[in-house]
Protein backbone atom coordinates (compact mmCIF):
# COMPACT_ATOMS: atom_id res chain seq x y z
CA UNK A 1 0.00 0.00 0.00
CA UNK A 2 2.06 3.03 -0.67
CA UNK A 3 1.78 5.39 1.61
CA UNK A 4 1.55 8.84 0.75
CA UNK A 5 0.59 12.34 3.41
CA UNK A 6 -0.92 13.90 0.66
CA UNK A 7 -1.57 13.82 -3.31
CA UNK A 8 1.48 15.51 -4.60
CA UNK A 9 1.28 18.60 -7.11
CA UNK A 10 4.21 17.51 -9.43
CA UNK A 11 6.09 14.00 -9.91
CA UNK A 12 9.90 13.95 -10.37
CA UNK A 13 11.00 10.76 -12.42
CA UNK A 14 14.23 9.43 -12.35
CA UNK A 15 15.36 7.55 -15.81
CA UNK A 16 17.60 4.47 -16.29
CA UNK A 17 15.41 2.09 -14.09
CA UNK A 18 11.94 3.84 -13.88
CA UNK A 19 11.06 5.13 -17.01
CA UNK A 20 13.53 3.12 -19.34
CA UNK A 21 14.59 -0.48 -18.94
CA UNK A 22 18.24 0.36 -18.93
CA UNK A 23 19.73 -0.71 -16.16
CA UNK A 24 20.58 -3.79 -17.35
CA UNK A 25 21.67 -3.46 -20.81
CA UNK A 26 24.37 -0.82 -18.63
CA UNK A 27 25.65 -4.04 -16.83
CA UNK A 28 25.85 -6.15 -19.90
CA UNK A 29 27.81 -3.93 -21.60
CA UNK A 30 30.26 -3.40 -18.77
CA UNK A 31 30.77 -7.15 -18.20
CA UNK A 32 31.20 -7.60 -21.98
CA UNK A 33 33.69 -4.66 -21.86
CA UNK A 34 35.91 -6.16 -18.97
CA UNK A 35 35.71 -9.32 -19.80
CA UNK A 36 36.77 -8.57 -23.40
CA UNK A 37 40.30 -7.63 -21.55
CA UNK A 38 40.18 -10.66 -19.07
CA UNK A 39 39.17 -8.37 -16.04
CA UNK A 40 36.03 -10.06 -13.77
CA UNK A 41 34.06 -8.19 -12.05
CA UNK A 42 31.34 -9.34 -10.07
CA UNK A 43 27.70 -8.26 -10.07
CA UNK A 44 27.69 -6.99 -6.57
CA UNK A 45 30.03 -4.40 -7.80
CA UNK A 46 27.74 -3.54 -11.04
CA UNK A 47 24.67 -3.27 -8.18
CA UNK A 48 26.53 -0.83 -6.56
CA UNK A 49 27.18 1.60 -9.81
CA UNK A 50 23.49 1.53 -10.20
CA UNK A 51 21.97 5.26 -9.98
CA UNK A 52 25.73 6.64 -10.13
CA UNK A 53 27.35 9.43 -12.42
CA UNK A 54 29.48 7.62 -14.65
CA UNK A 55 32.74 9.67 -13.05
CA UNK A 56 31.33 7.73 -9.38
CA UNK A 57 30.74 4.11 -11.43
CA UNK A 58 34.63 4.57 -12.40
CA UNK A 59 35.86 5.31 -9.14
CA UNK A 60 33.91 2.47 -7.99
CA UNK A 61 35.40 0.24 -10.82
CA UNK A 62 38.95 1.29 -10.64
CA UNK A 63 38.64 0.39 -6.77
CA UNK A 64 38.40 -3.03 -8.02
CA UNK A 65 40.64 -3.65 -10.89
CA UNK A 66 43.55 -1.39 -9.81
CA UNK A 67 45.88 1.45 -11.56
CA UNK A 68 47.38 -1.47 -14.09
CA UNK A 69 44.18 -1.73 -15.61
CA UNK A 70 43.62 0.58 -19.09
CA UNK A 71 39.77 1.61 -17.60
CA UNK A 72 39.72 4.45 -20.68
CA UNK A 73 39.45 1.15 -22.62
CA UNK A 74 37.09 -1.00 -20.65
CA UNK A 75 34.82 2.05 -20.62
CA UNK A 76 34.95 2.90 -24.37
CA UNK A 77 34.33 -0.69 -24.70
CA UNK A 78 31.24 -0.80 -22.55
CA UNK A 79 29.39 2.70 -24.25
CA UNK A 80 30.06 1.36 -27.68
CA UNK A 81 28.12 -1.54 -26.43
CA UNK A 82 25.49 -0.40 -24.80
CA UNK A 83 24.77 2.45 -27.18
CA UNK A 84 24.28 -0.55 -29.95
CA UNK A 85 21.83 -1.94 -27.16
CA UNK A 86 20.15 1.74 -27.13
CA UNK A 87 19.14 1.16 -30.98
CA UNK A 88 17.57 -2.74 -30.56
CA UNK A 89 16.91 -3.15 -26.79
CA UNK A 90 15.63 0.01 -25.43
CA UNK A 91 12.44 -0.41 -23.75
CA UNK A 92 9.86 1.46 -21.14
CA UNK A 93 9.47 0.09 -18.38
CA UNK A 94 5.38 -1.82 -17.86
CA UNK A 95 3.26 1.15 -16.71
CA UNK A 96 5.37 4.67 -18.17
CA UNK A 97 2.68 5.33 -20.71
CA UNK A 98 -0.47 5.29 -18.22
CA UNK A 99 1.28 7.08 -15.23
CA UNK A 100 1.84 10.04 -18.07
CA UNK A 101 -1.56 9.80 -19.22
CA UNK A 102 -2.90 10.15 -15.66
CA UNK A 103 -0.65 13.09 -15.21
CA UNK A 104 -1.85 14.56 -18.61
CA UNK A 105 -5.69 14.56 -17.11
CA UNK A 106 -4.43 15.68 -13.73
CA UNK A 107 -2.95 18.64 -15.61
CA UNK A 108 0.46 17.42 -13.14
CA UNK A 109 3.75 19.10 -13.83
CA UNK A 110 6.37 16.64 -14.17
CA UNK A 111 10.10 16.48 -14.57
CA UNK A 112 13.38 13.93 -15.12
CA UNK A 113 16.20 14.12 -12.32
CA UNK A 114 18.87 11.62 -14.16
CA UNK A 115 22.61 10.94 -13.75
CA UNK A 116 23.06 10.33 -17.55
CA UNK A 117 23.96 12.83 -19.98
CA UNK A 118 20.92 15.14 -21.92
CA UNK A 119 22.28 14.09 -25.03
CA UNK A 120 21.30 10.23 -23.60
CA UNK A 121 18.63 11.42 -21.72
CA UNK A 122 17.13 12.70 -25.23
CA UNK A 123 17.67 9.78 -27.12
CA UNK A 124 15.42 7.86 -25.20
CA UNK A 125 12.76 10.53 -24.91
CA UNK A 126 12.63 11.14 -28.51
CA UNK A 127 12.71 7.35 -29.00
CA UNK A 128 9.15 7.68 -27.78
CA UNK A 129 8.18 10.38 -28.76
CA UNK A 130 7.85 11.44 -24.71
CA UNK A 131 10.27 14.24 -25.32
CA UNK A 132 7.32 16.63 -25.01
CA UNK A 133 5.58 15.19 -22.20
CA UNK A 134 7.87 16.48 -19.48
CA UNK A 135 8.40 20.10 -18.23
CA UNK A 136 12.37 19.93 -17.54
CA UNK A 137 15.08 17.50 -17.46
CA UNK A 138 17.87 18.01 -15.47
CA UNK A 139 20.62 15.66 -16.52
CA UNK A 140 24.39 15.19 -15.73
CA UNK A 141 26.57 18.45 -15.79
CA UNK A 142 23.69 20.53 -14.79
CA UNK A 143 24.26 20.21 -10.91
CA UNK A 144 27.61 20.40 -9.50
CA UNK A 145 26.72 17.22 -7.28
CA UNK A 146 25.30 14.46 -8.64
CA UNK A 147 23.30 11.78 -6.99
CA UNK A 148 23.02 10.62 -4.12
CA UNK A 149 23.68 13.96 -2.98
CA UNK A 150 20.05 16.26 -3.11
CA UNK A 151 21.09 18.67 -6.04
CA UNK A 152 19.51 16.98 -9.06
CA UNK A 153 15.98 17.05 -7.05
CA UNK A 154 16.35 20.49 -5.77
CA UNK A 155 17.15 21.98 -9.68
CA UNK A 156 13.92 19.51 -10.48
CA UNK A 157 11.87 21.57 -7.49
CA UNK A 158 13.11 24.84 -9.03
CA UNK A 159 12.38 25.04 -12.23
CA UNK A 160 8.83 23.02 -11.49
CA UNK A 161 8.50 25.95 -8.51
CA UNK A 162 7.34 23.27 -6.16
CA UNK A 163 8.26 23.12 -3.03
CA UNK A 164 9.60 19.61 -1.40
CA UNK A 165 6.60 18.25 0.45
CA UNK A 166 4.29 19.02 -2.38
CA UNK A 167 6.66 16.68 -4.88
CA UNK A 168 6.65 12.88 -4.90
CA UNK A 169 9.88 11.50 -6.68
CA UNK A 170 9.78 8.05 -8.49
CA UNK A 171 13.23 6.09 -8.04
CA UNK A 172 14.97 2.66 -8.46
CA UNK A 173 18.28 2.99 -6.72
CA UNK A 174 19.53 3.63 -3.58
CA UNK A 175 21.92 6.64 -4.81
CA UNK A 176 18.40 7.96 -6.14
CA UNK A 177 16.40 7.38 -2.69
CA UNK A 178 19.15 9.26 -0.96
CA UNK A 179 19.24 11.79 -3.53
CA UNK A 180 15.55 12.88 -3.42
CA UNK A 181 15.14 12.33 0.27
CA UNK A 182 17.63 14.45 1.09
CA UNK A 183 16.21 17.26 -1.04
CA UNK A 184 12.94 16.66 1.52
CA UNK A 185 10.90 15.14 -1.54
CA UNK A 186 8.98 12.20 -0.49
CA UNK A 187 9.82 9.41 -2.75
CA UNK A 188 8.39 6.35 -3.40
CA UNK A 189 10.98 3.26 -4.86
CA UNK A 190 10.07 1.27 -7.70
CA UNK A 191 13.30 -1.25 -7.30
CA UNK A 192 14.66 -2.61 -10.37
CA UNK A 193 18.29 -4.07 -10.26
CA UNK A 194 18.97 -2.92 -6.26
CA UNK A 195 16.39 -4.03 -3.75
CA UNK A 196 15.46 -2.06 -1.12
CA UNK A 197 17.31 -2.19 2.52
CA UNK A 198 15.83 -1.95 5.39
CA UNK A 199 16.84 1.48 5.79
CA UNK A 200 15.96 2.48 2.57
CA UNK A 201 12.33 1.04 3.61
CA UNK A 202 12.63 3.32 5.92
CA UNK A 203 13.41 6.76 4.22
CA UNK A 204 11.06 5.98 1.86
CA UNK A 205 7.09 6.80 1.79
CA UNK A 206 6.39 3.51 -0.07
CA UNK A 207 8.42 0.92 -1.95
CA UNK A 208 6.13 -1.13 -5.05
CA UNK A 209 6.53 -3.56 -7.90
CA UNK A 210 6.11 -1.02 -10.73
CA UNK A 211 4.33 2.24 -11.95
CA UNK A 212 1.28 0.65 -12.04
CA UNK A 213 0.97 0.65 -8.53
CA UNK A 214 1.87 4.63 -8.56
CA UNK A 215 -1.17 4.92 -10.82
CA UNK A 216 -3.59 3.24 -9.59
CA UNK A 217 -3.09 4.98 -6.31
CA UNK A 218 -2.91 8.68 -7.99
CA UNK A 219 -6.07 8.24 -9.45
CA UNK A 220 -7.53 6.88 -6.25
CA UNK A 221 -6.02 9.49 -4.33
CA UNK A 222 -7.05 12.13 -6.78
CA UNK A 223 -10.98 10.78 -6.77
CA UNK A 224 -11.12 10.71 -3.03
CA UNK A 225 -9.59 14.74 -3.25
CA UNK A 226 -12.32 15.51 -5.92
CA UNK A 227 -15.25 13.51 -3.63
């Protein structure tokens, strides 16, 4: 049951994970990438990069493999591959199309908070033909900290001229729970790759299976406001 204080006035979405099933074709490509140079590296570590800048994921990965390791190449390797992906594999995740219909109805400002470039972020959009259907994007290199700190949801807040408590955020990862919490946006986790601690149960208002779920209760919410 998510749990909600009251209906919000704008939705923040995050990307890779909630709106776009992306996640995962990221991780493929990196494990192609490494292994393509004999270097392992073990899901945990991808499950960790998830919701990350891609300067963070590196740090993260050159942690593991060590300064010997040519990571320019690994990582050249890995966007060549899952840019190919972008073209064949990219898909919404079950339940983007309604939740934006619902929000068209509601009249609902809505906006993307995403640690992947605008030049990525727009790919996908136009892919869709959803480039239209949000009021801002704020995208890598428009914040000088990135997720999990709050800066990404507080530009979002901004330019919608919402304040916190009146915006729900929509997020997969932990980096992107942190992120939006700490900008005092309740958020509401729709997991995809990470699963949700115990303290991330916590922070958040709600964690459910998919956007469906975030529907369904809008519209209920929004009926009971209107009765």
């Amino acid at each position: 049951m998510v749990r909600f204080p009251a209906t919000p006035q704008a939705i923040v979405f995050d990307l890779d994970g909630v709106l776009f099933d992306t996640e995962a074709l990221y991780r493929d490509a990196l494990l192609a990438a490494a292994a393509e140079v004999g270097i392992d590296i073990p899901l945990a570590l991808c499950q960790r990069m998830v919701g990350l800048h891609g300067h963070a994921a590196r740090m993260l990965l050159r942690d593991h493999v060590g300064d010997e390791v040519d990571l320019d190449a690994v990582w050249a390797g890995a966007s060549e591959r899952y840019h190919a992906m972008f073209e064949t594999d990219l898909r919404l995740k079950p339940g983007v199309m309604a939740l934006l219909d619902t929000l068209d109805e509601f009249a609902m400002p809505r906006a993307i908070a995403t640690s992947s470039p605008h030049r990525t972020a727009m790919h996908h959009l136009e892919a869709f033909g959803l480039r239209d259907r949000f009021d801002a994007l704020v995208a890598a290199g428009d914040c000088e900290r990135c997720k999990p700190y709050p800066d990404p949801y507080l530009r979002a807040m901004r330019i919608l001229n919402k304040p916190a408590h009146c915006c729900l955020a929509l997020e997969d990862s932990h980096a992107g729970v942190r992120s939006a919490v700490s900008a005092g946006m309740p958020t509401i986790m729709v997991p995809d790759l990470q699963q949700p601690s115990a303290e991330l149960r916590r922070i958040c208002a709600s964690v459910v299976s998919n956007l469906d779920e975030v529907n369904g209760w809008l519209r209920k919410a929004r009926g009971a406001q209107a009765g």
